[in-house]
PDB file of N, CA and C in Angstrom:
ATOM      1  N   UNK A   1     -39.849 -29.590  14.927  1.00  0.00           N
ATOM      2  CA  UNK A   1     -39.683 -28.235  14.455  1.00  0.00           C
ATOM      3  C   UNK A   1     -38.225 -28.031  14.058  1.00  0.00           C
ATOM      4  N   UNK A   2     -38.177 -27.483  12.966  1.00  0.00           N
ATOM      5  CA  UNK A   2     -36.418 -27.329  12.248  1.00  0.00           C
ATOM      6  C   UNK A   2     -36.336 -25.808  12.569  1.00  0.00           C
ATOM      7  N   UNK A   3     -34.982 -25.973  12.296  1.00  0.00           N
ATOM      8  CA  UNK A   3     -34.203 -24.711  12.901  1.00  0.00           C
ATOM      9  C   UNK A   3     -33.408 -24.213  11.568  1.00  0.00           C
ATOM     10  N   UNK A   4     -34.182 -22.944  10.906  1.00  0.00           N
ATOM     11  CA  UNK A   4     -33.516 -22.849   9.744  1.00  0.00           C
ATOM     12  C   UNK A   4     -32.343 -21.885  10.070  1.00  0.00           C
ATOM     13  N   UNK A   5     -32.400 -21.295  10.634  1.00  0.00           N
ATOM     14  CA  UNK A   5     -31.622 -20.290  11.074  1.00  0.00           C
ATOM     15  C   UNK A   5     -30.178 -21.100  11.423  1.00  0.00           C
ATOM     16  N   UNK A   6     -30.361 -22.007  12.201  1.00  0.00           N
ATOM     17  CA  UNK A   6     -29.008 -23.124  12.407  1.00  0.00           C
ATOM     18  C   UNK A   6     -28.663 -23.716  11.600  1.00  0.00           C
ATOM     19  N   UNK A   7     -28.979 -24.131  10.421  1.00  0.00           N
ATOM     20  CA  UNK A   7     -29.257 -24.667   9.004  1.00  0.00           C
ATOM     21  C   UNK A   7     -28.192 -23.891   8.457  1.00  0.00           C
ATOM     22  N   UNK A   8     -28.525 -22.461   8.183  1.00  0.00           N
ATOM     23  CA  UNK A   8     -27.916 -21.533   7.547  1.00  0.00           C
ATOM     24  C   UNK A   8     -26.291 -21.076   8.294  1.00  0.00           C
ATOM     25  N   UNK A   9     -26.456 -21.396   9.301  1.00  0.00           N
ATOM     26  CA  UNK A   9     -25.452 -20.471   9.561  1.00  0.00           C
ATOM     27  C   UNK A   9     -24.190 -21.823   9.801  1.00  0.00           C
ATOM     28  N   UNK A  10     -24.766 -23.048   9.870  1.00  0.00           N
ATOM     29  CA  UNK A  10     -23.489 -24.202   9.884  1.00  0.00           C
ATOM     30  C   UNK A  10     -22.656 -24.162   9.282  1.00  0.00           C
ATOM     31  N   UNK A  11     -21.958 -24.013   9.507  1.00  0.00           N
ATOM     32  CA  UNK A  11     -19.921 -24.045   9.305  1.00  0.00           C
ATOM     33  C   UNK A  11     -19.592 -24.681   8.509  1.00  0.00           C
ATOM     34  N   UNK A  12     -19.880 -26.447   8.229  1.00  0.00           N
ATOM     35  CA  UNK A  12     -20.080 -27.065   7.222  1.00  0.00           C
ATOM     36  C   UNK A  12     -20.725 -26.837   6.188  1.00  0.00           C
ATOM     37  N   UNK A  13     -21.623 -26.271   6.243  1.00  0.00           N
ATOM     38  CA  UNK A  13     -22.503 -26.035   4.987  1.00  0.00           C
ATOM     39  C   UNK A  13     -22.102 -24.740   4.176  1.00  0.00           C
ATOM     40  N   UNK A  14     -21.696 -24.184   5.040  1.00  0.00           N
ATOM     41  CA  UNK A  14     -21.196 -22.704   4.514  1.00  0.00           C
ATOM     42  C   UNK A  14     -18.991 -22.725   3.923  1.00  0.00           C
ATOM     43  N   UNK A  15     -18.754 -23.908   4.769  1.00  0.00           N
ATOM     44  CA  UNK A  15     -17.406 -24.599   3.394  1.00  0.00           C
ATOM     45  C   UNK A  15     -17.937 -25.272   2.691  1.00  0.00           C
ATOM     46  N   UNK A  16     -18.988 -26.355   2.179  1.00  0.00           N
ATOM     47  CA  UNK A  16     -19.199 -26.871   0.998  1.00  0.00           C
ATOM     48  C   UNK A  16     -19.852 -25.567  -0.162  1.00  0.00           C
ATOM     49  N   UNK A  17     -20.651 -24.966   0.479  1.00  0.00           N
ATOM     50  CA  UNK A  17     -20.984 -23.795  -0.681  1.00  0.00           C
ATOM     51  C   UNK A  17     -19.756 -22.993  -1.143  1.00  0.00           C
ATOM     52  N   UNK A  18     -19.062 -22.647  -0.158  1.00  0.00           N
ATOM     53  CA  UNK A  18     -17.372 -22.147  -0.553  1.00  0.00           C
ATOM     54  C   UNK A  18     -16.382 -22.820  -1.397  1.00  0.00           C
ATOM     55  N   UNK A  19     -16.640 -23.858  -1.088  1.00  0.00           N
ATOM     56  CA  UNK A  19     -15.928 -25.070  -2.092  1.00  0.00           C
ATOM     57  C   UNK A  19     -16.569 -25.400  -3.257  1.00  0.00           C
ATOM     58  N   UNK A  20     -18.241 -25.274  -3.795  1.00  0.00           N
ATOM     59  CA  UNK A  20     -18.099 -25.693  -4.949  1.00  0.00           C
ATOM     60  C   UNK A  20     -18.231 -24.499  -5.916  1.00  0.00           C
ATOM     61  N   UNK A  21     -17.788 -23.049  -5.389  1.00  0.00           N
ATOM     62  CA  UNK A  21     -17.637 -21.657  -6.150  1.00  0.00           C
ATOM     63  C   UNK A  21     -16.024 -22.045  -6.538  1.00  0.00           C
ATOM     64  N   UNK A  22     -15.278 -22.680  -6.032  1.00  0.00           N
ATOM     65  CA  UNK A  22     -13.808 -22.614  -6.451  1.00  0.00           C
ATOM     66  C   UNK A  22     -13.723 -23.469  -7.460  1.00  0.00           C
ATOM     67  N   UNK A  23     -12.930 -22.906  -8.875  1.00  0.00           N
ATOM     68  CA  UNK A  23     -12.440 -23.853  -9.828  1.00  0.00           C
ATOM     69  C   UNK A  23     -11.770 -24.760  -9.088  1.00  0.00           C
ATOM     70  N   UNK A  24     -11.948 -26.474 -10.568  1.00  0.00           N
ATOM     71  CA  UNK A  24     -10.881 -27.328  -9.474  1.00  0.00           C
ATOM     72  C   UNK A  24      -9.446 -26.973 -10.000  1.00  0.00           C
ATOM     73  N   UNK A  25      -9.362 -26.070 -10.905  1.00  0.00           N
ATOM     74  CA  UNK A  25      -7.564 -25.849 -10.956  1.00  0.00           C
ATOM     75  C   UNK A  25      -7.325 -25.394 -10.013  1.00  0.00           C
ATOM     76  N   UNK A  26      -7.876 -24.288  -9.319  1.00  0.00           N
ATOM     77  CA  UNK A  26      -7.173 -23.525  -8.261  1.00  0.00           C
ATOM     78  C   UNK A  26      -7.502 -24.690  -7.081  1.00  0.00           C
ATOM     79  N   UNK A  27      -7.928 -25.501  -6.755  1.00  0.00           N
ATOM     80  CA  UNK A  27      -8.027 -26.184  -5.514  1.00  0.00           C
ATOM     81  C   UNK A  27      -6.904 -26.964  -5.833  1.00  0.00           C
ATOM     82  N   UNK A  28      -6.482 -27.936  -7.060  1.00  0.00           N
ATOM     83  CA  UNK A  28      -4.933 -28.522  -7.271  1.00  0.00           C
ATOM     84  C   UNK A  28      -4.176 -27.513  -6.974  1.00  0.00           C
ATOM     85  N   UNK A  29      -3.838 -26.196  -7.589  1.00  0.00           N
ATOM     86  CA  UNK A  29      -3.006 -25.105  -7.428  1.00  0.00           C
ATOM     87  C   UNK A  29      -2.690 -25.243  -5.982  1.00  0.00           C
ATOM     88  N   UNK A  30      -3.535 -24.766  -5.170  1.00  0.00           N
ATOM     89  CA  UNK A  30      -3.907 -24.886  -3.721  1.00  0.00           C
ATOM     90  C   UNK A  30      -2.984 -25.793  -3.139  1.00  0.00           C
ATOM     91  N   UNK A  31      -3.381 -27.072  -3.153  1.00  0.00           N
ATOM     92  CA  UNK A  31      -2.889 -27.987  -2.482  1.00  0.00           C
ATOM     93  C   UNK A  31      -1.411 -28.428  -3.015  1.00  0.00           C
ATOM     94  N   UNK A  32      -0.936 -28.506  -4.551  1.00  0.00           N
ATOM     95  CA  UNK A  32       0.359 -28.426  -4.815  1.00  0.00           C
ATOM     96  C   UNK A  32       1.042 -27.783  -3.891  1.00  0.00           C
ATOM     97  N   UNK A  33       0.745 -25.600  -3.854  1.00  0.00           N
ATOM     98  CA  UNK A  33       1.271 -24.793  -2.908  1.00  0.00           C
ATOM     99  C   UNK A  33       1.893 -25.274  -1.856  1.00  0.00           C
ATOM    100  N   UNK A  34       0.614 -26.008  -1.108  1.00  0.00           N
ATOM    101  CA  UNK A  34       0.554 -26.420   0.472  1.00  0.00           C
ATOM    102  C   UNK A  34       1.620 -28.069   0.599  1.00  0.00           C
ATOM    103  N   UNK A  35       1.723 -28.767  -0.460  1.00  0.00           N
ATOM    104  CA  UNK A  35       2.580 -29.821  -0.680  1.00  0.00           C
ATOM    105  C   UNK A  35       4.089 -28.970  -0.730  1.00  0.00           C
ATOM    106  N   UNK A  36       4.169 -27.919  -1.971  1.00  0.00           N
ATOM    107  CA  UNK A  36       5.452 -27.516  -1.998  1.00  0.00           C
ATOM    108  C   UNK A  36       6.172 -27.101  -0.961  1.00  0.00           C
ATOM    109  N   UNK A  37       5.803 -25.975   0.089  1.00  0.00           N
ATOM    110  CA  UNK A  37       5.881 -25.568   0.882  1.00  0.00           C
ATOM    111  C   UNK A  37       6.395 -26.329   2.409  1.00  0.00           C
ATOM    112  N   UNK A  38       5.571 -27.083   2.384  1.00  0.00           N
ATOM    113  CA  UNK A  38       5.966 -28.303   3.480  1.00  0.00           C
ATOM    114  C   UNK A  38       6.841 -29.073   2.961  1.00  0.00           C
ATOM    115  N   UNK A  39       6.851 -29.495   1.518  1.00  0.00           N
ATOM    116  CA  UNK A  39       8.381 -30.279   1.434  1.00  0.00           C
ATOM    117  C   UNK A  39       9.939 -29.282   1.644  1.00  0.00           C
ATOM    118  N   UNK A  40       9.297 -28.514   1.150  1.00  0.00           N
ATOM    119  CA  UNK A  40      10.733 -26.826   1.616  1.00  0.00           C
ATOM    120  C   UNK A  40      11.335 -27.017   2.600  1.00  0.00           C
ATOM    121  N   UNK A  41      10.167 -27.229   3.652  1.00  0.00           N
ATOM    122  CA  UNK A  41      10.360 -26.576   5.031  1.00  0.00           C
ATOM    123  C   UNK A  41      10.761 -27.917   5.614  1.00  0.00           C
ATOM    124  N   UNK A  42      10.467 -29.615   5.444  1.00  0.00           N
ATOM    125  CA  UNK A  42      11.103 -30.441   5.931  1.00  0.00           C
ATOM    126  C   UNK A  42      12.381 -30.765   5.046  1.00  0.00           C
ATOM    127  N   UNK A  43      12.703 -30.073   3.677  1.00  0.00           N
ATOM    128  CA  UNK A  43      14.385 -29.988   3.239  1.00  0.00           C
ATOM    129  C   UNK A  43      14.880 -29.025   4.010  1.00  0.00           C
ATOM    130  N   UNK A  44      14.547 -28.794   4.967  1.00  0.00           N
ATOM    131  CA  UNK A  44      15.473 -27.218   5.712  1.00  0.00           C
ATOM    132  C   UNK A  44      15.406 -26.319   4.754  1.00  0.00           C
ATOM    133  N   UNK A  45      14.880 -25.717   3.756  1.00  0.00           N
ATOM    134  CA  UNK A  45      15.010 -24.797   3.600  1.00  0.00           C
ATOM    135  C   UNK A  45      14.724 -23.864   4.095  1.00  0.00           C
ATOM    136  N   UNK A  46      13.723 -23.939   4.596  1.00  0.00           N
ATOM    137  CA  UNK A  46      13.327 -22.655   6.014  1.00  0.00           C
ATOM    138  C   UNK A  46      14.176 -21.535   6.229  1.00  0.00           C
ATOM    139  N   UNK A  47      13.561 -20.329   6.687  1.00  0.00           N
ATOM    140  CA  UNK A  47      14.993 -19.395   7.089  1.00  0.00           C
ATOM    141  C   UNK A  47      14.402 -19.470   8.162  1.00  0.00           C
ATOM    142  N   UNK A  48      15.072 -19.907   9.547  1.00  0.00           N
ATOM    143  CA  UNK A  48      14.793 -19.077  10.934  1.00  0.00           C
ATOM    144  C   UNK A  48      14.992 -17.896  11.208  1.00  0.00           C
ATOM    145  N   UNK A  49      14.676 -17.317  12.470  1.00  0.00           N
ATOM    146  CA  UNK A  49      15.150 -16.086  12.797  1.00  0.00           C
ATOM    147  C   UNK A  49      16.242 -15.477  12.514  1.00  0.00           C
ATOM    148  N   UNK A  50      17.161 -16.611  12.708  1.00  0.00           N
ATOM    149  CA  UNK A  50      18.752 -15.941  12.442  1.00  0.00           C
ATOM    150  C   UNK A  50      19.330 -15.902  11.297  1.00  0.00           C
ATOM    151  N   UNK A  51      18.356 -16.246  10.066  1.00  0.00           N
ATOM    152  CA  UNK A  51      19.155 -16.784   8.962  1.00  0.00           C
ATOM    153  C   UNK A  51      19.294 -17.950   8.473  1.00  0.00           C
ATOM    154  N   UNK A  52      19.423 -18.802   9.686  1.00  0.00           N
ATOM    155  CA  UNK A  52      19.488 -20.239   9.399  1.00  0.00           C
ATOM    156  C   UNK A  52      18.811 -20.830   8.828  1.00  0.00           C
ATOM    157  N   UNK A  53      19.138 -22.323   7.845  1.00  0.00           N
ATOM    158  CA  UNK A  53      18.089 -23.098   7.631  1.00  0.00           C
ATOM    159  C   UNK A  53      17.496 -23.796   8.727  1.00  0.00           C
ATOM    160  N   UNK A  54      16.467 -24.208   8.735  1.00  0.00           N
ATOM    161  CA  UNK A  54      15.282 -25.202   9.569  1.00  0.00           C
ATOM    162  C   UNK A  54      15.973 -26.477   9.441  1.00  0.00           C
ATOM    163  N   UNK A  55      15.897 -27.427  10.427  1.00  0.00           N
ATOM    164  CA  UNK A  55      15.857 -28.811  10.310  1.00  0.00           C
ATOM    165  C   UNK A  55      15.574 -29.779   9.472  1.00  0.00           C
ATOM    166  N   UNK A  56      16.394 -30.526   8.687  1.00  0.00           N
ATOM    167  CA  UNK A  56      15.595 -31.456   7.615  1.00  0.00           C
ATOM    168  C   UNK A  56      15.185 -32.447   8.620  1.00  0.00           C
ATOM    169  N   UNK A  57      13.908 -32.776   7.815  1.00  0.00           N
ATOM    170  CA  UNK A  57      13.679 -34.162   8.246  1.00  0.00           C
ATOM    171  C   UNK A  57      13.020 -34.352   7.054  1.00  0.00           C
ATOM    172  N   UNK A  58      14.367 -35.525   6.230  1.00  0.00           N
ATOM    173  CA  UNK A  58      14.144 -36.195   4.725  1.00  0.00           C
ATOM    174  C   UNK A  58      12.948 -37.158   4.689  1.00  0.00           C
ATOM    175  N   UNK A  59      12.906 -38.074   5.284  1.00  0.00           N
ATOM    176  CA  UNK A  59      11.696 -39.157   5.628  1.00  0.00           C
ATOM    177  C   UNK A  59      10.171 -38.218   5.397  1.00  0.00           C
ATOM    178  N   UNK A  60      10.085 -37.399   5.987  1.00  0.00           N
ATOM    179  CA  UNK A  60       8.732 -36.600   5.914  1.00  0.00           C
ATOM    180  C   UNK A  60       9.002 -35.862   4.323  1.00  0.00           C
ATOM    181  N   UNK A  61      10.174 -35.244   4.024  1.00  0.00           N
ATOM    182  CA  UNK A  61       9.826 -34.220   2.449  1.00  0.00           C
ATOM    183  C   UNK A  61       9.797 -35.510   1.643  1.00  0.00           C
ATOM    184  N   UNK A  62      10.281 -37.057   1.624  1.00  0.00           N
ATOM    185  CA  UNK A  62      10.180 -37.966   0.501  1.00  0.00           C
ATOM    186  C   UNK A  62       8.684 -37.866   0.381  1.00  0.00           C
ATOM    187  N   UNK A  63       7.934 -38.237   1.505  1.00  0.00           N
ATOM    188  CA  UNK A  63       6.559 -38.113   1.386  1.00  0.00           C
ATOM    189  C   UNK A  63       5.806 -37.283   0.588  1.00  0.00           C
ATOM    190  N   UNK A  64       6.429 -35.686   1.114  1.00  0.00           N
ATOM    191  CA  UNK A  64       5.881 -34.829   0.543  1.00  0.00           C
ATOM    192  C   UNK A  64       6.378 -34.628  -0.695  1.00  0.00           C
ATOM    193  N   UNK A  65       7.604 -35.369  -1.652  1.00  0.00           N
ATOM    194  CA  UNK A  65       7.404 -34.515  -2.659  1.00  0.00           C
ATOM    195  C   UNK A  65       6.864 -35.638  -3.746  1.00  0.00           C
ATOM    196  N   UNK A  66       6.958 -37.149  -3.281  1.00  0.00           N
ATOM    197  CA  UNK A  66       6.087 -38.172  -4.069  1.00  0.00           C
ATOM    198  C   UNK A  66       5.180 -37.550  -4.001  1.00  0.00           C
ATOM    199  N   UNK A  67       4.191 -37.139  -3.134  1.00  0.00           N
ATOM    200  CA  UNK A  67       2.623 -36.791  -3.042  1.00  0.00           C
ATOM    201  C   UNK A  67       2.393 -35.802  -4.448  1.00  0.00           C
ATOM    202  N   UNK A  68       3.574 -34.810  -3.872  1.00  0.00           N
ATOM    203  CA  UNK A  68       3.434 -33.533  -5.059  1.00  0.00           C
ATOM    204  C   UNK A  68       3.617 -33.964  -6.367  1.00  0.00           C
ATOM    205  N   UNK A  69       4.726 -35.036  -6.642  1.00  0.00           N
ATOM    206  CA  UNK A  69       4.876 -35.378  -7.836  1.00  0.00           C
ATOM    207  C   UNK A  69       3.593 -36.313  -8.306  1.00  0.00           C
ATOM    208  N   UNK A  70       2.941 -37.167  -7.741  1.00  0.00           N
ATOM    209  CA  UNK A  70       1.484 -37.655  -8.151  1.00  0.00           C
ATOM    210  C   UNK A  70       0.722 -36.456  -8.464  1.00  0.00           C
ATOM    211  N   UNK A  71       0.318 -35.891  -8.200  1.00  0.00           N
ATOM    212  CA  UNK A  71      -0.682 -34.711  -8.364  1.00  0.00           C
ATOM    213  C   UNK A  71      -0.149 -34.204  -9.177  1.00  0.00           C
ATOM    214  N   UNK A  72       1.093 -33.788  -9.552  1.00  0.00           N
ATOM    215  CA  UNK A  72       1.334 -33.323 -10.682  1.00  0.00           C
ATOM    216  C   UNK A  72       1.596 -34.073 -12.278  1.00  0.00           C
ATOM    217  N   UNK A  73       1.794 -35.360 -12.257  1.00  0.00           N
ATOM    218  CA  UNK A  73       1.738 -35.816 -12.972  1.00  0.00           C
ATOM    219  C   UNK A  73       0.007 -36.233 -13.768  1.00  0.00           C
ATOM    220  N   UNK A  74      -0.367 -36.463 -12.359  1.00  0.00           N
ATOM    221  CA  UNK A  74      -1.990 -36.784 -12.855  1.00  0.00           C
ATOM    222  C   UNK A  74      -3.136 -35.430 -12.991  1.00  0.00           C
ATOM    223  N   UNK A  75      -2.308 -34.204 -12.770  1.00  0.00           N
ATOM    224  CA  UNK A  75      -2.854 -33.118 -13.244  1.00  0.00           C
ATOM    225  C   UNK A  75      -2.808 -32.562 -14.446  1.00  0.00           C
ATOM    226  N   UNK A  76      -1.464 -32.615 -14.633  1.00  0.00           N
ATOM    227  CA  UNK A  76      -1.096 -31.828 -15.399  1.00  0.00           C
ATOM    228  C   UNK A  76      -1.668 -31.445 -16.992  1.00  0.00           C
ATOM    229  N   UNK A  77      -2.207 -33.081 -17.409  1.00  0.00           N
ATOM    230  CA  UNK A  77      -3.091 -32.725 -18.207  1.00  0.00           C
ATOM    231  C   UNK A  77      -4.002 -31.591 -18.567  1.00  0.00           C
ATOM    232  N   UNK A  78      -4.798 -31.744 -17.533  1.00  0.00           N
ATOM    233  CA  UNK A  78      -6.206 -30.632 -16.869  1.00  0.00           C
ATOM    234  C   UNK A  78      -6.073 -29.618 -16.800  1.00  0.00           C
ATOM    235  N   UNK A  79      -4.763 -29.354 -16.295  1.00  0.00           N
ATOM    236  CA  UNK A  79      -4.145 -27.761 -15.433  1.00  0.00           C
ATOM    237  C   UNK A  79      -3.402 -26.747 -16.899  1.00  0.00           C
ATOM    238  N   UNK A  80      -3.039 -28.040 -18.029  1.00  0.00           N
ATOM    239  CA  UNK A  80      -2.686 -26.772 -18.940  1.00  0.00           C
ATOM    240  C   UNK A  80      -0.914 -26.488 -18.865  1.00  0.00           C
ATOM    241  N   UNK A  81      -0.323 -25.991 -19.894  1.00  0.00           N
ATOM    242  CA  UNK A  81       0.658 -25.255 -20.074  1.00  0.00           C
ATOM    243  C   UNK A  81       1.509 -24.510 -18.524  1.00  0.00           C
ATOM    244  N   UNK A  82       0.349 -23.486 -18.956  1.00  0.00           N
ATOM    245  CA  UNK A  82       0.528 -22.465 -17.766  1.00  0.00           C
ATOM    246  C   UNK A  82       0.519 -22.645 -16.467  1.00  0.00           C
ATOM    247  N   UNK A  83      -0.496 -23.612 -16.007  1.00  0.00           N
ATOM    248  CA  UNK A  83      -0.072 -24.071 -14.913  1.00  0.00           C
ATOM    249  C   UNK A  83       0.795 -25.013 -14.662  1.00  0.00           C
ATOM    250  N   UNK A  84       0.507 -26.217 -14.920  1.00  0.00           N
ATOM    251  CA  UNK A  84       1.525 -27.410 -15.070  1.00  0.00           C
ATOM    252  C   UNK A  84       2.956 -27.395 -15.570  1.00  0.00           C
ATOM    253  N   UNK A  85       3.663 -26.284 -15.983  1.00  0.00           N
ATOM    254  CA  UNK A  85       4.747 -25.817 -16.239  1.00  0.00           C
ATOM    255  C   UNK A  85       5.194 -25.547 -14.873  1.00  0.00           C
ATOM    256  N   UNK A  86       4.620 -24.552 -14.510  1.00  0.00           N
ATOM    257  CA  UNK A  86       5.497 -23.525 -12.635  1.00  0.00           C
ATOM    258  C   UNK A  86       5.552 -25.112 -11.913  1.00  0.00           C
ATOM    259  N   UNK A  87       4.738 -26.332 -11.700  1.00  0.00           N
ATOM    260  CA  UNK A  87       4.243 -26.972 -11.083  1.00  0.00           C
ATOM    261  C   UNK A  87       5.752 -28.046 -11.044  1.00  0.00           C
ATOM    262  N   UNK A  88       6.046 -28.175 -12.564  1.00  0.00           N
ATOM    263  CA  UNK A  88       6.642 -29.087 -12.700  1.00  0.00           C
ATOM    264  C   UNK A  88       8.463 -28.440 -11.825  1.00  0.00           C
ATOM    265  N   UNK A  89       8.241 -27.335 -12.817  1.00  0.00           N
ATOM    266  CA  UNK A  89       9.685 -26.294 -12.269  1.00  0.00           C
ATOM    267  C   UNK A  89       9.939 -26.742 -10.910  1.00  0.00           C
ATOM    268  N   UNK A  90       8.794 -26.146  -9.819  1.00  0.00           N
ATOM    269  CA  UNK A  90       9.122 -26.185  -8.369  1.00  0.00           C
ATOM    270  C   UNK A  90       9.118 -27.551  -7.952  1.00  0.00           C
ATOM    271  N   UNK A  91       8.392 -29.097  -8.513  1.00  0.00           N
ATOM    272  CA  UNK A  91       9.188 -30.471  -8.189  1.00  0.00           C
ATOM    273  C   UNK A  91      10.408 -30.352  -8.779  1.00  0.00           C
ATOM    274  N   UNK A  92      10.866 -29.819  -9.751  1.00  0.00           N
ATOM    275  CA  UNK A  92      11.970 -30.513  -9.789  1.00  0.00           C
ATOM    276  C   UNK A  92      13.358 -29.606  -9.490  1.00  0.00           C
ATOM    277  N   UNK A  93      12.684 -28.465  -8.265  1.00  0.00           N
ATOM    278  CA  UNK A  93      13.915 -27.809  -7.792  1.00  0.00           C
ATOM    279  C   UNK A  93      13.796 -28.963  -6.007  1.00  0.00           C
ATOM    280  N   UNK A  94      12.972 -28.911  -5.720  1.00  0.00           N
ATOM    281  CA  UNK A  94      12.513 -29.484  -4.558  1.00  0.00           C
ATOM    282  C   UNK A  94      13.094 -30.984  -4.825  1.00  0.00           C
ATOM    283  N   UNK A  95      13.343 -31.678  -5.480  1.00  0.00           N
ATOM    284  CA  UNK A  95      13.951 -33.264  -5.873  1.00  0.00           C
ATOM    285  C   UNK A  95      15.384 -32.723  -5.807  1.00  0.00           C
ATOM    286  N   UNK A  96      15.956 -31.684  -6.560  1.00  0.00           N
ATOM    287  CA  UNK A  96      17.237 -31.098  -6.462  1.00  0.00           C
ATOM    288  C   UNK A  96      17.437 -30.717  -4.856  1.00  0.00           C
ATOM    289  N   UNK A  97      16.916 -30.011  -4.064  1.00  0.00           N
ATOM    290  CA  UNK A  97      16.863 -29.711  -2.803  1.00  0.00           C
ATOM    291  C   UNK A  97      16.910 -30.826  -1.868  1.00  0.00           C
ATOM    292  N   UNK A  98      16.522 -31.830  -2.143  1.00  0.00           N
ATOM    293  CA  UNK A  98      16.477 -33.317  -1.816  1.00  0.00           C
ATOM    294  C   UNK A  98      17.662 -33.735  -1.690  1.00  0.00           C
ATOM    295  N   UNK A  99      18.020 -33.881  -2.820  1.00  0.00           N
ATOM    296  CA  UNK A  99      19.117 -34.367  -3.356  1.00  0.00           C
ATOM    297  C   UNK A  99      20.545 -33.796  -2.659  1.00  0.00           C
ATOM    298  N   UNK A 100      20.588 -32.682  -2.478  1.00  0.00           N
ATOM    299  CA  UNK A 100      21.544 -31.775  -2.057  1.00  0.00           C
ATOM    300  C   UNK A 100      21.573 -31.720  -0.415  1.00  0.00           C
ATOM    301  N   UNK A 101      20.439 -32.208   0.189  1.00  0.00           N
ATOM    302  CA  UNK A 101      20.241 -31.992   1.330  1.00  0.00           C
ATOM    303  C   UNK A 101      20.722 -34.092   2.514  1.00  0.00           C
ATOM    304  N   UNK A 102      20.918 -34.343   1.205  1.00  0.00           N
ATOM    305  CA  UNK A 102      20.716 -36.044   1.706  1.00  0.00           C
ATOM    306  C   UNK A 102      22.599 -36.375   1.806  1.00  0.00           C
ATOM    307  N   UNK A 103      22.519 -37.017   3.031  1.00  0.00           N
ATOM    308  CA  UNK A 103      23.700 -37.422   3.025  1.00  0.00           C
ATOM    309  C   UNK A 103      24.301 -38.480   2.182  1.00  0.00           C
ATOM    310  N   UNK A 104      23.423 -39.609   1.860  1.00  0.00           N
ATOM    311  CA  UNK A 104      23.506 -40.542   0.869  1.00  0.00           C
ATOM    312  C   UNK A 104      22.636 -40.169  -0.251  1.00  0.00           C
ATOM    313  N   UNK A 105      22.924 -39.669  -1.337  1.00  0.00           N
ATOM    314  CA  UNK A 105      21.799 -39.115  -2.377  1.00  0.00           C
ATOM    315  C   UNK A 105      21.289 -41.149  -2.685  1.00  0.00           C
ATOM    316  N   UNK A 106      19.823 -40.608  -3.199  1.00  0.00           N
ATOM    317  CA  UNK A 106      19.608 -41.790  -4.294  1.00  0.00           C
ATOM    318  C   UNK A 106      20.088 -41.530  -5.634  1.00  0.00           C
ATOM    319  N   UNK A 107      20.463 -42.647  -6.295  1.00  0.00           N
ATOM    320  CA  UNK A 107      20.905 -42.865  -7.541  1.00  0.00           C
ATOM    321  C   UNK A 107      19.821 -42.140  -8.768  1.00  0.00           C
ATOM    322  N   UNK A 108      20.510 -41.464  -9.511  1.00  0.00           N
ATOM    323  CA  UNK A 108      19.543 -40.956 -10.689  1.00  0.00           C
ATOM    324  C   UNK A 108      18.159 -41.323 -11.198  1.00  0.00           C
ATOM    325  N   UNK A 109      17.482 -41.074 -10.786  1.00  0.00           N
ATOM    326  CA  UNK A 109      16.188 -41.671 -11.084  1.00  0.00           C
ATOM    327  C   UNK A 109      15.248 -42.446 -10.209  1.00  0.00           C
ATOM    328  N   UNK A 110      15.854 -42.726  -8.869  1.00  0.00           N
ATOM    329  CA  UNK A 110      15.371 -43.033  -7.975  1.00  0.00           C
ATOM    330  C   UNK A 110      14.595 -42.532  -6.803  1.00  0.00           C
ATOM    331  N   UNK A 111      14.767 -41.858  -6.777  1.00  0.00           N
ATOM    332  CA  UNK A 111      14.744 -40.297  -5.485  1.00  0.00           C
ATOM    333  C   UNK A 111      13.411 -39.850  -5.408  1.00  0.00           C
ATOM    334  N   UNK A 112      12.526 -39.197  -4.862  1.00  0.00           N
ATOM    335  CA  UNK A 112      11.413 -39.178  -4.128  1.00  0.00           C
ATOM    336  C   UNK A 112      10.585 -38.471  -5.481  1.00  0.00           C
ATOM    337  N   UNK A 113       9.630 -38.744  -5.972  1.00  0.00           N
ATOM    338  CA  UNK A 113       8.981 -38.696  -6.771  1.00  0.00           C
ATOM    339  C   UNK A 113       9.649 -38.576  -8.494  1.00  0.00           C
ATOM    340  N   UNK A 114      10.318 -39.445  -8.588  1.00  0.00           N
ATOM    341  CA  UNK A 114      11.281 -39.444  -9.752  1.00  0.00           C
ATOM    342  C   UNK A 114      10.629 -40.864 -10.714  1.00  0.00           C
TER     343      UNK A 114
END
């Protein structure tokens, strides 16, 4: 005997129906966001309570902003002008933020999603 009622109301089933109502631009959009954001916040840009910046930890934003820069390169096609423009802007303030934040910069063209 099935249980439709448990069927319906599963958690899983009710994010895949949520997920395939979302365009896939806005799910790249999405996850760029969630890439940008976390590379910010491991360049210290962060504001703490007091004002201060947050802690870098460079090793983790290289990660994050190669990641971002893949996705944006292999999006950008898809995503258009309008999007893929803001996309590109915020990697390449975040590579600058990098850059500025590193005690030994990498050499021009080298540097975390470059």
């Amino acid at each position: 005997m099935t249980n439709d009622t448990t069927a319906a109301s599963d958690p899983l089933d009710n994010a895949t129906r949520d997920i395939a109502e979302v365009p896939a631009v806005e799910v790249v959009l999405t996850v760029a966001v969630h890439l940008m954001s976390a590379a910010a916040v491991k360049c210290g840009l962060a504001d703490g309570e007091g004002g201060e910046s947050g802690e870098a930890d460079l090793a983790e934003a290289r990660i994050l902003i190669t990641a971002l820069a893949g996705l944006v390169k292999a999006s950008a096609p898809d995503l258009g002008t309008a999007h893929a423009g803001p996309l590109r802007d915020g990697l390449k303030s975040l590579q600058g933020a990098f850059r500025e934040a590193s005690e030994f910069p990498d050499p021009p063209g080298q540097g975390p999603g470059e």
